[in-house]
Protein backbone atom coordinates (compact mmCIF):
# COMPACT_ATOMS: atom_id res chain seq x y z
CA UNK A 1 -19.79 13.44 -40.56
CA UNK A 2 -17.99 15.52 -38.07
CA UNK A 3 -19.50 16.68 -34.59
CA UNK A 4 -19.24 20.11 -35.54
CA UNK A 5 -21.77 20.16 -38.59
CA UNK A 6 -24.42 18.14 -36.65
CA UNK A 7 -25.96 21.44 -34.69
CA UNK A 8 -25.76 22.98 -38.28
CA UNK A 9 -28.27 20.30 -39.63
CA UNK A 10 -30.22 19.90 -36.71
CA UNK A 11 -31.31 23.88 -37.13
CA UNK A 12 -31.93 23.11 -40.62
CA UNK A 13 -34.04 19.88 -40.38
CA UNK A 14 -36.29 21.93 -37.65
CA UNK A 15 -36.61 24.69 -40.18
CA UNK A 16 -37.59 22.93 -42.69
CA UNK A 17 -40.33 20.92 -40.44
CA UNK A 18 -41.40 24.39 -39.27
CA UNK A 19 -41.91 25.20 -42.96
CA UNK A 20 -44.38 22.62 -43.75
CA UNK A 21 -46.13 22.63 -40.57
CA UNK A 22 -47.04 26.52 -41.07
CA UNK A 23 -49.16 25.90 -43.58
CA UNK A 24 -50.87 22.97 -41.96
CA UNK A 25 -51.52 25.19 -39.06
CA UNK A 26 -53.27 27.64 -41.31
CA UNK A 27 -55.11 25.27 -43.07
CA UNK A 28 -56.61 23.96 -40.03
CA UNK A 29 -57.90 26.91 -38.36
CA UNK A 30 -59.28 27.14 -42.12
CA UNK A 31 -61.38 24.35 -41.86
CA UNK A 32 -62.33 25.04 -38.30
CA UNK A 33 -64.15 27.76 -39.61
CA UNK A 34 -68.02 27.02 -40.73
CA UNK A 35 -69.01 27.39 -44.11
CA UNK A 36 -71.65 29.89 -44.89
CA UNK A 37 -73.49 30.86 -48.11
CA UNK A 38 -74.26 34.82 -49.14
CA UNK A 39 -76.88 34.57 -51.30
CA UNK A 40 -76.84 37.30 -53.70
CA UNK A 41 -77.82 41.27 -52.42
CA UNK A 42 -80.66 42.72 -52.81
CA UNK A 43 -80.61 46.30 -54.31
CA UNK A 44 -82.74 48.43 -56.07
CA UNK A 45 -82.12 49.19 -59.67
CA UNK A 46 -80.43 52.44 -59.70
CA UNK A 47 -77.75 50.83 -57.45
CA UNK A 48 -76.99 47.69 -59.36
CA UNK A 49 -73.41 49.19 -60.57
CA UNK A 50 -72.20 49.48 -56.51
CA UNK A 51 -73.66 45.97 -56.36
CA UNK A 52 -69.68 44.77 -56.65
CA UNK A 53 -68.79 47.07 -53.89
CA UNK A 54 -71.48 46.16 -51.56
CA UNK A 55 -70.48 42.28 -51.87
CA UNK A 56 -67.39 42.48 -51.31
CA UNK A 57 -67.71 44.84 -47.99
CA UNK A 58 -69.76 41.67 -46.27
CA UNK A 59 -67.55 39.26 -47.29
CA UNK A 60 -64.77 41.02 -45.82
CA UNK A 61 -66.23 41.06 -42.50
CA UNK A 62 -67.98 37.77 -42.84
CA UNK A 63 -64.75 35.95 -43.97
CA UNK A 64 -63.21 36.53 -39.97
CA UNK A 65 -65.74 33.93 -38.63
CA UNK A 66 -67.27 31.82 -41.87
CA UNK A 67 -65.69 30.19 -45.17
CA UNK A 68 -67.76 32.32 -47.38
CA UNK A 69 -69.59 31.21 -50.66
CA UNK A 70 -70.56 33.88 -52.80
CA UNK A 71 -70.77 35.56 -56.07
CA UNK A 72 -71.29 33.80 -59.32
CA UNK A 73 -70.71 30.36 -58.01
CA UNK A 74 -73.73 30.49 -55.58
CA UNK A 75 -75.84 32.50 -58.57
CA UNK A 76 -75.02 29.67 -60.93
CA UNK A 77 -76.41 26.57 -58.36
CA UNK A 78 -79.26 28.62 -57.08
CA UNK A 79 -80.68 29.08 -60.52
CA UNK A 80 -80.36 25.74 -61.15
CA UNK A 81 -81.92 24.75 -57.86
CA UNK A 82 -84.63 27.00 -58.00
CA UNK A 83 -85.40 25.67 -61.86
CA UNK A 84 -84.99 21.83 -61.14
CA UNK A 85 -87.61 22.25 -58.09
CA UNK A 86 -89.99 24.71 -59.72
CA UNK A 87 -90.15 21.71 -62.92
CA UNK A 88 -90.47 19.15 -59.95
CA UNK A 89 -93.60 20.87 -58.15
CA UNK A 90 -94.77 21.46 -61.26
CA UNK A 91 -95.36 25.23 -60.28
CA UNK A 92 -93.67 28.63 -61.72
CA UNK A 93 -91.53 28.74 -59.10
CA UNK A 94 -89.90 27.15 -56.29
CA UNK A 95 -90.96 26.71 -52.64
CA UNK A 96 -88.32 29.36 -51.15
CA UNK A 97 -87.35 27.13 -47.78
CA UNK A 98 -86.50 23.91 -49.44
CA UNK A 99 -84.49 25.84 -52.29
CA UNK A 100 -83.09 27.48 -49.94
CA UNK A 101 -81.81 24.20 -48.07
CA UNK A 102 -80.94 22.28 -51.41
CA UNK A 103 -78.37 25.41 -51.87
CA UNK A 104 -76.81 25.60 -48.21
CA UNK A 105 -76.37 21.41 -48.92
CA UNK A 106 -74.68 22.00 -52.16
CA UNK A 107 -72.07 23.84 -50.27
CA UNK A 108 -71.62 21.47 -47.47
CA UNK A 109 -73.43 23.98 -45.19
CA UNK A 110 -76.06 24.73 -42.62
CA UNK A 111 -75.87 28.58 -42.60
CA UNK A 112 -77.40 31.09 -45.68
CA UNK A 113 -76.87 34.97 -45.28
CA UNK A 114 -79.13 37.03 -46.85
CA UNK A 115 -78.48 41.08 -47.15
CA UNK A 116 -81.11 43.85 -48.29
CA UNK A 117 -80.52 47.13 -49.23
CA UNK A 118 -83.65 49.13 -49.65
CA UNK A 119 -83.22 52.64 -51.58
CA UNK A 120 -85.99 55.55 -50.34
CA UNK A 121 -85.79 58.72 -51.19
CA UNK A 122 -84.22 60.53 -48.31
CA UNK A 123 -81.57 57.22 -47.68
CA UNK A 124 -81.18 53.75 -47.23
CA UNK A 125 -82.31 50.44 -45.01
CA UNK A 126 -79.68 47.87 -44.42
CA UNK A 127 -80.82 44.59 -42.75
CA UNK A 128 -78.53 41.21 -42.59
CA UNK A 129 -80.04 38.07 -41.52
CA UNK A 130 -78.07 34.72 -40.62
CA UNK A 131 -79.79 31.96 -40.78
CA UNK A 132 -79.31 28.34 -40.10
CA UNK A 133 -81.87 27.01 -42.91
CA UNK A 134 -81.80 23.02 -42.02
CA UNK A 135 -83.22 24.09 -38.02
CA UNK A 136 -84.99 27.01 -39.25
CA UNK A 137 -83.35 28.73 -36.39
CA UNK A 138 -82.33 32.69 -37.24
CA UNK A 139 -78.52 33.01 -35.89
CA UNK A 140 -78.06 36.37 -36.18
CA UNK A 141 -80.62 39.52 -37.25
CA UNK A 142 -79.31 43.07 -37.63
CA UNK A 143 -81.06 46.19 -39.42
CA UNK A 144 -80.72 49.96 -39.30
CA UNK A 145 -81.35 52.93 -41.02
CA UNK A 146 -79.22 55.06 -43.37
CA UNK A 147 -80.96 58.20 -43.78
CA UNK A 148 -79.97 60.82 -45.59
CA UNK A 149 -76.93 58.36 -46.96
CA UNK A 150 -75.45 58.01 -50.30
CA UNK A 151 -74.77 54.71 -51.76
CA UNK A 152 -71.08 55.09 -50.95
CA UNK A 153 -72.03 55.39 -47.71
CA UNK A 154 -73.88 52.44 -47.27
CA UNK A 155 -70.95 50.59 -48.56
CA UNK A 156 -68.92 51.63 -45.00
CA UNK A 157 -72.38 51.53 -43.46
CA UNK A 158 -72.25 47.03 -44.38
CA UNK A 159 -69.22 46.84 -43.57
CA UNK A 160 -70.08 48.38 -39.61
CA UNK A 161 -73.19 46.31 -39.91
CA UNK A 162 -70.83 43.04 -40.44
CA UNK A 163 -68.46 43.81 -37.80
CA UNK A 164 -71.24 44.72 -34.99
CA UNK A 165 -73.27 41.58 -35.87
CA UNK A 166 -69.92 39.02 -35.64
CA UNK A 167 -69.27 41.25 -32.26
CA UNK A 168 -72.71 40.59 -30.86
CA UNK A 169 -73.27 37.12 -28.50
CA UNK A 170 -74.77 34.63 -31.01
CA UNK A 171 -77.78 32.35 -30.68
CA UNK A 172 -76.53 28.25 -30.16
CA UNK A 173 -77.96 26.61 -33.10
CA UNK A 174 -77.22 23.36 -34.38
CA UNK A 175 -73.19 22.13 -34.86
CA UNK A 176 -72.46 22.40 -38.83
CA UNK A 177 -71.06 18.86 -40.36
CA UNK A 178 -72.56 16.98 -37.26
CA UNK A 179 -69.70 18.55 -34.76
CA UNK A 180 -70.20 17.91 -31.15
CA UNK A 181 -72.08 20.06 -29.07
CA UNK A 182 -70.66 20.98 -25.27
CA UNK A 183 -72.57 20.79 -22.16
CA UNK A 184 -72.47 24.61 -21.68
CA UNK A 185 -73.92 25.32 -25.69
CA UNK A 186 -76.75 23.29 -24.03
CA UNK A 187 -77.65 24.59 -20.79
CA UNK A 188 -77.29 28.02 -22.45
CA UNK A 189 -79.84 26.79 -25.15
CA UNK A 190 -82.20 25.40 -22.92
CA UNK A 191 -82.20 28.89 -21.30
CA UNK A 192 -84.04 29.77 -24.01
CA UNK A 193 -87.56 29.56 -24.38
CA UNK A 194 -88.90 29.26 -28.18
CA UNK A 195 -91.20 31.88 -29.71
CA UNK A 196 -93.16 32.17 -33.30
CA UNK A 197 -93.03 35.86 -34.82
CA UNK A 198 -95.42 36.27 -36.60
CA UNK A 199 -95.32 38.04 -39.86
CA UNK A 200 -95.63 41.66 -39.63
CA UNK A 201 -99.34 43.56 -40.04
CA UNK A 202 -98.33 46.75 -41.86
CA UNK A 203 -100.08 49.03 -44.48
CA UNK A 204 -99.49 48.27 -48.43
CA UNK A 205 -97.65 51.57 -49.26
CA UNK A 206 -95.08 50.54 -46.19
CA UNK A 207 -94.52 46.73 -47.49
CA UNK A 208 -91.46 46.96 -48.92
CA UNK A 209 -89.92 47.88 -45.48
CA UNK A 210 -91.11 44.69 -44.19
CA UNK A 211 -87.74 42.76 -43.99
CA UNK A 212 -86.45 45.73 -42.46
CA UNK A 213 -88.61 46.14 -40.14
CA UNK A 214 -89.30 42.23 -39.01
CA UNK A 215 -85.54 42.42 -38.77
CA UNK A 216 -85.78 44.93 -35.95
CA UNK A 217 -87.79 43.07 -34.10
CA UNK A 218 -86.04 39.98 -34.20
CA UNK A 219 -83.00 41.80 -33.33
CA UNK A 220 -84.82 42.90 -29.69
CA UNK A 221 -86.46 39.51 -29.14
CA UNK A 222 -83.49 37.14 -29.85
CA UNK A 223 -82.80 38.69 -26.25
CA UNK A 224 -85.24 36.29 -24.42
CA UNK A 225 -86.08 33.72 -26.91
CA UNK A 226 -85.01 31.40 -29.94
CA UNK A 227 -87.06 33.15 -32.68
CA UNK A 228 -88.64 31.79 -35.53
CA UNK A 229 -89.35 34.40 -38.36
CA UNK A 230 -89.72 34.74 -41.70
CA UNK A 231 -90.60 32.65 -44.02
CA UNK A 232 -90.61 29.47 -42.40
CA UNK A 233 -93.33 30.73 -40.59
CA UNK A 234 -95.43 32.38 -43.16
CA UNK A 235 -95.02 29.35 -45.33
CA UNK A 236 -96.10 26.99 -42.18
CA UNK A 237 -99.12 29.14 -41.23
CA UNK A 238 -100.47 29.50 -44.89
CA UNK A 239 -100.58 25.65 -45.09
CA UNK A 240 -102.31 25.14 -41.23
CA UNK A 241 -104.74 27.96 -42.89
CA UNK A 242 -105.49 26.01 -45.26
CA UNK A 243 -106.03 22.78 -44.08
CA UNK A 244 -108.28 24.05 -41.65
CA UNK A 245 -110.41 26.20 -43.93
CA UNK A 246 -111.06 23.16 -45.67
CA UNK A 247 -112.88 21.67 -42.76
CA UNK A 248 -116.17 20.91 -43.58
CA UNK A 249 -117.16 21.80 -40.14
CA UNK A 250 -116.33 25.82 -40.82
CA UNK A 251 -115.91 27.64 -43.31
CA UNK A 252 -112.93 29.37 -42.34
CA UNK A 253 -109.71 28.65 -39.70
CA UNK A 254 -110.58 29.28 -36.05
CA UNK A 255 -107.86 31.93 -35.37
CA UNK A 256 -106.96 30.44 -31.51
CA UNK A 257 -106.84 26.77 -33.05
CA UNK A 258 -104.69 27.68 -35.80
CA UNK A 259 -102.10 29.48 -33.50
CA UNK A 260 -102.19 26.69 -31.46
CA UNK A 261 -101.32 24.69 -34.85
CA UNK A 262 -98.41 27.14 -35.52
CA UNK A 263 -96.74 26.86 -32.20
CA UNK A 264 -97.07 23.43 -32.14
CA UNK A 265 -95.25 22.62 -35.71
CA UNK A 266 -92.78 24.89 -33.83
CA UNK A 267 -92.66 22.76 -30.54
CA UNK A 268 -93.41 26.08 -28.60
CA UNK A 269 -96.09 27.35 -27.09
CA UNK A 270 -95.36 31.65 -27.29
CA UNK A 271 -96.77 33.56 -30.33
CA UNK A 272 -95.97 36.93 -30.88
CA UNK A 273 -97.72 39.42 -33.41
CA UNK A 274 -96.87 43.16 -34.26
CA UNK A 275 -98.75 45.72 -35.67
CA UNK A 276 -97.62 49.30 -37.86
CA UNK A 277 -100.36 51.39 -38.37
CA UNK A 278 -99.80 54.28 -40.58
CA UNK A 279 -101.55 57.41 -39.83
CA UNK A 280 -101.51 61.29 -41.69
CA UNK A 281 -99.29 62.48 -39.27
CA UNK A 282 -96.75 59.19 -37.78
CA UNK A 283 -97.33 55.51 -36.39
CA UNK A 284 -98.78 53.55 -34.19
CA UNK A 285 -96.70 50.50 -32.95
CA UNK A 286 -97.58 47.24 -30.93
CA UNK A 287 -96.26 43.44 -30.18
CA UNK A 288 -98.08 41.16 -28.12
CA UNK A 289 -96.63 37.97 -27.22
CA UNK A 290 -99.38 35.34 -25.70
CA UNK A 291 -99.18 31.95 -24.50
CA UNK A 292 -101.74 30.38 -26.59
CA UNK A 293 -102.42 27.52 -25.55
CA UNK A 294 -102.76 29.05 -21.69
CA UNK A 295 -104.40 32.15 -23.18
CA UNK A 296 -102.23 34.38 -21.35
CA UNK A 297 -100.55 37.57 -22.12
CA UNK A 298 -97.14 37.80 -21.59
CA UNK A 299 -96.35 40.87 -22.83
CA UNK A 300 -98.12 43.38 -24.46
CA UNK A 301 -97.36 47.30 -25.14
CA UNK A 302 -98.20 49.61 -28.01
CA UNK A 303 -96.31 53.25 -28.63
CA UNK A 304 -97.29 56.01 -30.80
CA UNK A 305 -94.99 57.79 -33.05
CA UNK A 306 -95.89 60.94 -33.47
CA UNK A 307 -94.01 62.67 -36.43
CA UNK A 308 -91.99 59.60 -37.36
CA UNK A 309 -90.18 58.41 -40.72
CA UNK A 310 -90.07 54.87 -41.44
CA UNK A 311 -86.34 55.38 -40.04
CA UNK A 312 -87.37 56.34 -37.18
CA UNK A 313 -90.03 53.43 -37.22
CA UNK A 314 -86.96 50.81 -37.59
CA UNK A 315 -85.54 52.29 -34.05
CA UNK A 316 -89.04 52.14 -32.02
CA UNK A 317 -89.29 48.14 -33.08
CA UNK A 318 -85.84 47.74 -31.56
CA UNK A 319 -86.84 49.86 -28.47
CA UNK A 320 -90.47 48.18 -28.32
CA UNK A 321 -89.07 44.44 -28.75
CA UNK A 322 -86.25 45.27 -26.12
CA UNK A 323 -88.43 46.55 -23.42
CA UNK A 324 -90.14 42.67 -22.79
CA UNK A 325 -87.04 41.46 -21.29
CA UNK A 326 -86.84 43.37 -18.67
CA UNK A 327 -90.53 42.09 -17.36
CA UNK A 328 -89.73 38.29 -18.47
CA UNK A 329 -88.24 37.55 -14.78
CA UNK A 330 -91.73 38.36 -13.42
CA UNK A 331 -92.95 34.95 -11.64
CA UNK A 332 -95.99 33.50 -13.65
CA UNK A 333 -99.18 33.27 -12.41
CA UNK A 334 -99.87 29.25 -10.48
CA UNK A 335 -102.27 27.19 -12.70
CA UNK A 336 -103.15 23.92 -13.57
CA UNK A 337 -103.92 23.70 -17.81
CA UNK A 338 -104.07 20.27 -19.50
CA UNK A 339 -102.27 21.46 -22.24
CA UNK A 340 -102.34 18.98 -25.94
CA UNK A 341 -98.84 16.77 -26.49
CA UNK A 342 -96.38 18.07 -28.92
CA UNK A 343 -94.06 16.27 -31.22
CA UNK A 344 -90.69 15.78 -29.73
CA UNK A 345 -89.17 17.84 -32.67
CA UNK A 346 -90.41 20.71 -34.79
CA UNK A 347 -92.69 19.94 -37.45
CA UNK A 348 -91.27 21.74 -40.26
């Protein structure tokens, strides 16, 4: 082979490395993305035709940061899931927590997303919720309100809601597929204190707007603490309920001694508890958060709102869980309490 062809098929050995090592790059910062599961929207059922539409404008924006699961695939293994458990318990249907955790597993995942789309007549609620379901720990929690919105609308409006809620820091949870966790995801963890929400005390005619509105408040609280919410907790305090109605002793739970139950399965010792009180003309707001086993009010603030929509309602949660960070710094009070052992890991 003459010298002057070798330059020629040195460029076009390189190329053709270059070539096959594109797609390897891709593929890798593929994997290096976590895998997440959408379970299917909720909508009401005058919007179940946009229901296409809707889908697709999270997964767009979810896709940027998370492999994404979705559609018929996830439909298909959470009916059978929710069927093969139900048959197993021997119950009409299945406990919601470890379904949900026998789906995220069938996907190789830790993280489920669930979306809501509540239809009133003067608009919309949108809430998304991110959620790693093995820790019970809620990654990301984002709601607002779409008055006087079509349903076109709240197509753009999930798409905004996807993009500010991949924008906004994140809560460290637990590496997905057992990846290593750095010293910094820990010491910014640890900054964290833990704290049980409680599940919202609202009037029947407003209970639909629950998720929405337990949404808000998580949104606001995630601030200060690592929350626990939703159904984890409900689920956890009906059985600690239960148990301790059955003690012959009394009749019925001991409220302080069944928080104290609660935050303990949680390996935490701050309980908070909000109340929306509907009245002729608005509502009446208030969160409390207590350290119950030191009986001692941490925060606690109530705000009327005079006039208000449930939109409106959605904001004030935001504004009223918001406004306890900015006393958290205050030094606490000096006191010795013997204070009952916890588990070393959350008792879930």
């Amino acid at each position: 082979m003459s010298k002057s062809k070798l330059p020629s098929l040195f460029l076009t050995v390189i190329s053709a490395v270059w070539l096959v090592l594109i797609p390897l790059q891709s593929h890798a910062i593929q994997v290096a993305k976590e895998n997440l599961v959408l379970m299917p929207l909720r909508v009401s059922e005058a919007d179940t035709k946009l229901l296409g539409a809707m889908n697709t404008a999270l997964v767009q924006g979810l896709q940027e940061k998370y492999n994404v699961y979705f559609g018929s695939q996830v439909e298909k293994k959470a009916h059978e899931i929710f069927l093969k458990e139900s048959h197993a318990a021997g119950k009409t249907e299945c406990d919601e927590v470890r379904c949900m955790q026998g789906i995220a597993q069938a996907f190789n995942s830790e993280l489920i997303a669930t979306a809501n789309v509540t239809k009133q007549e003067d608009g919309y609620f949108v809430a998304l919720s991110i959620q790693n379901i093995l820790s019970n720990k809620v990654i990301l929690s984002r709601s607002f309100p779409c008055q006087d919105c079509s349903a076109y609308q709240v197509v753009d409006k999930l798409k905004e809601l996807v993009n500010n809620t991949l924008n906004a820091p994140p809560l460290v949870s637990i590496a997905a597929n057992n990846s290593p966790i750095s010293n910094d995801s820990i010491a910014i963890k640890e900054s964290k204190e833990r704290l049980v929400l409680m599940p919202l005390r609202l009037d029947e005619e407003d209970r639909q707007l629950q998720g929405a509105m337990e949404t808000a408040l998580v949104e606001g609280l995630q601030e200060k603490y690592e929350v626990f919410a939703g159904e984890i907790v409900s689920k956890k305090a009906r059985e600690i309920f239960l148990k301790e109605s059955r003690n012959m002793a009394h009749k019925e739970c001991d409220e302080t001694r069944c928080m104290q139950n609660i935050a303990e399965a949680f390996q935490t010792e701050f309980i908070a508890t909000a109340n929306v009180t509907k009245r002729e003309d608005g509502y009446f707001l208030a969160l409390s958060i207590q350290n119950i086993f030191d009986n001692l009010v941490v925060y606690s603030n109530s705000m009327p709102c005079e006039y208000c929509s449930a939109y409106k309602v959605v904001k004030k949660l935001k504004e009223l869980s918001k406004i306890q960070a900015k006393i958290a710094e205050l030094p606490k009070p000096q006191q010795e309490v013997v204070k009952p052992r916890r588990a070393a890991t959350p008792n879930f």
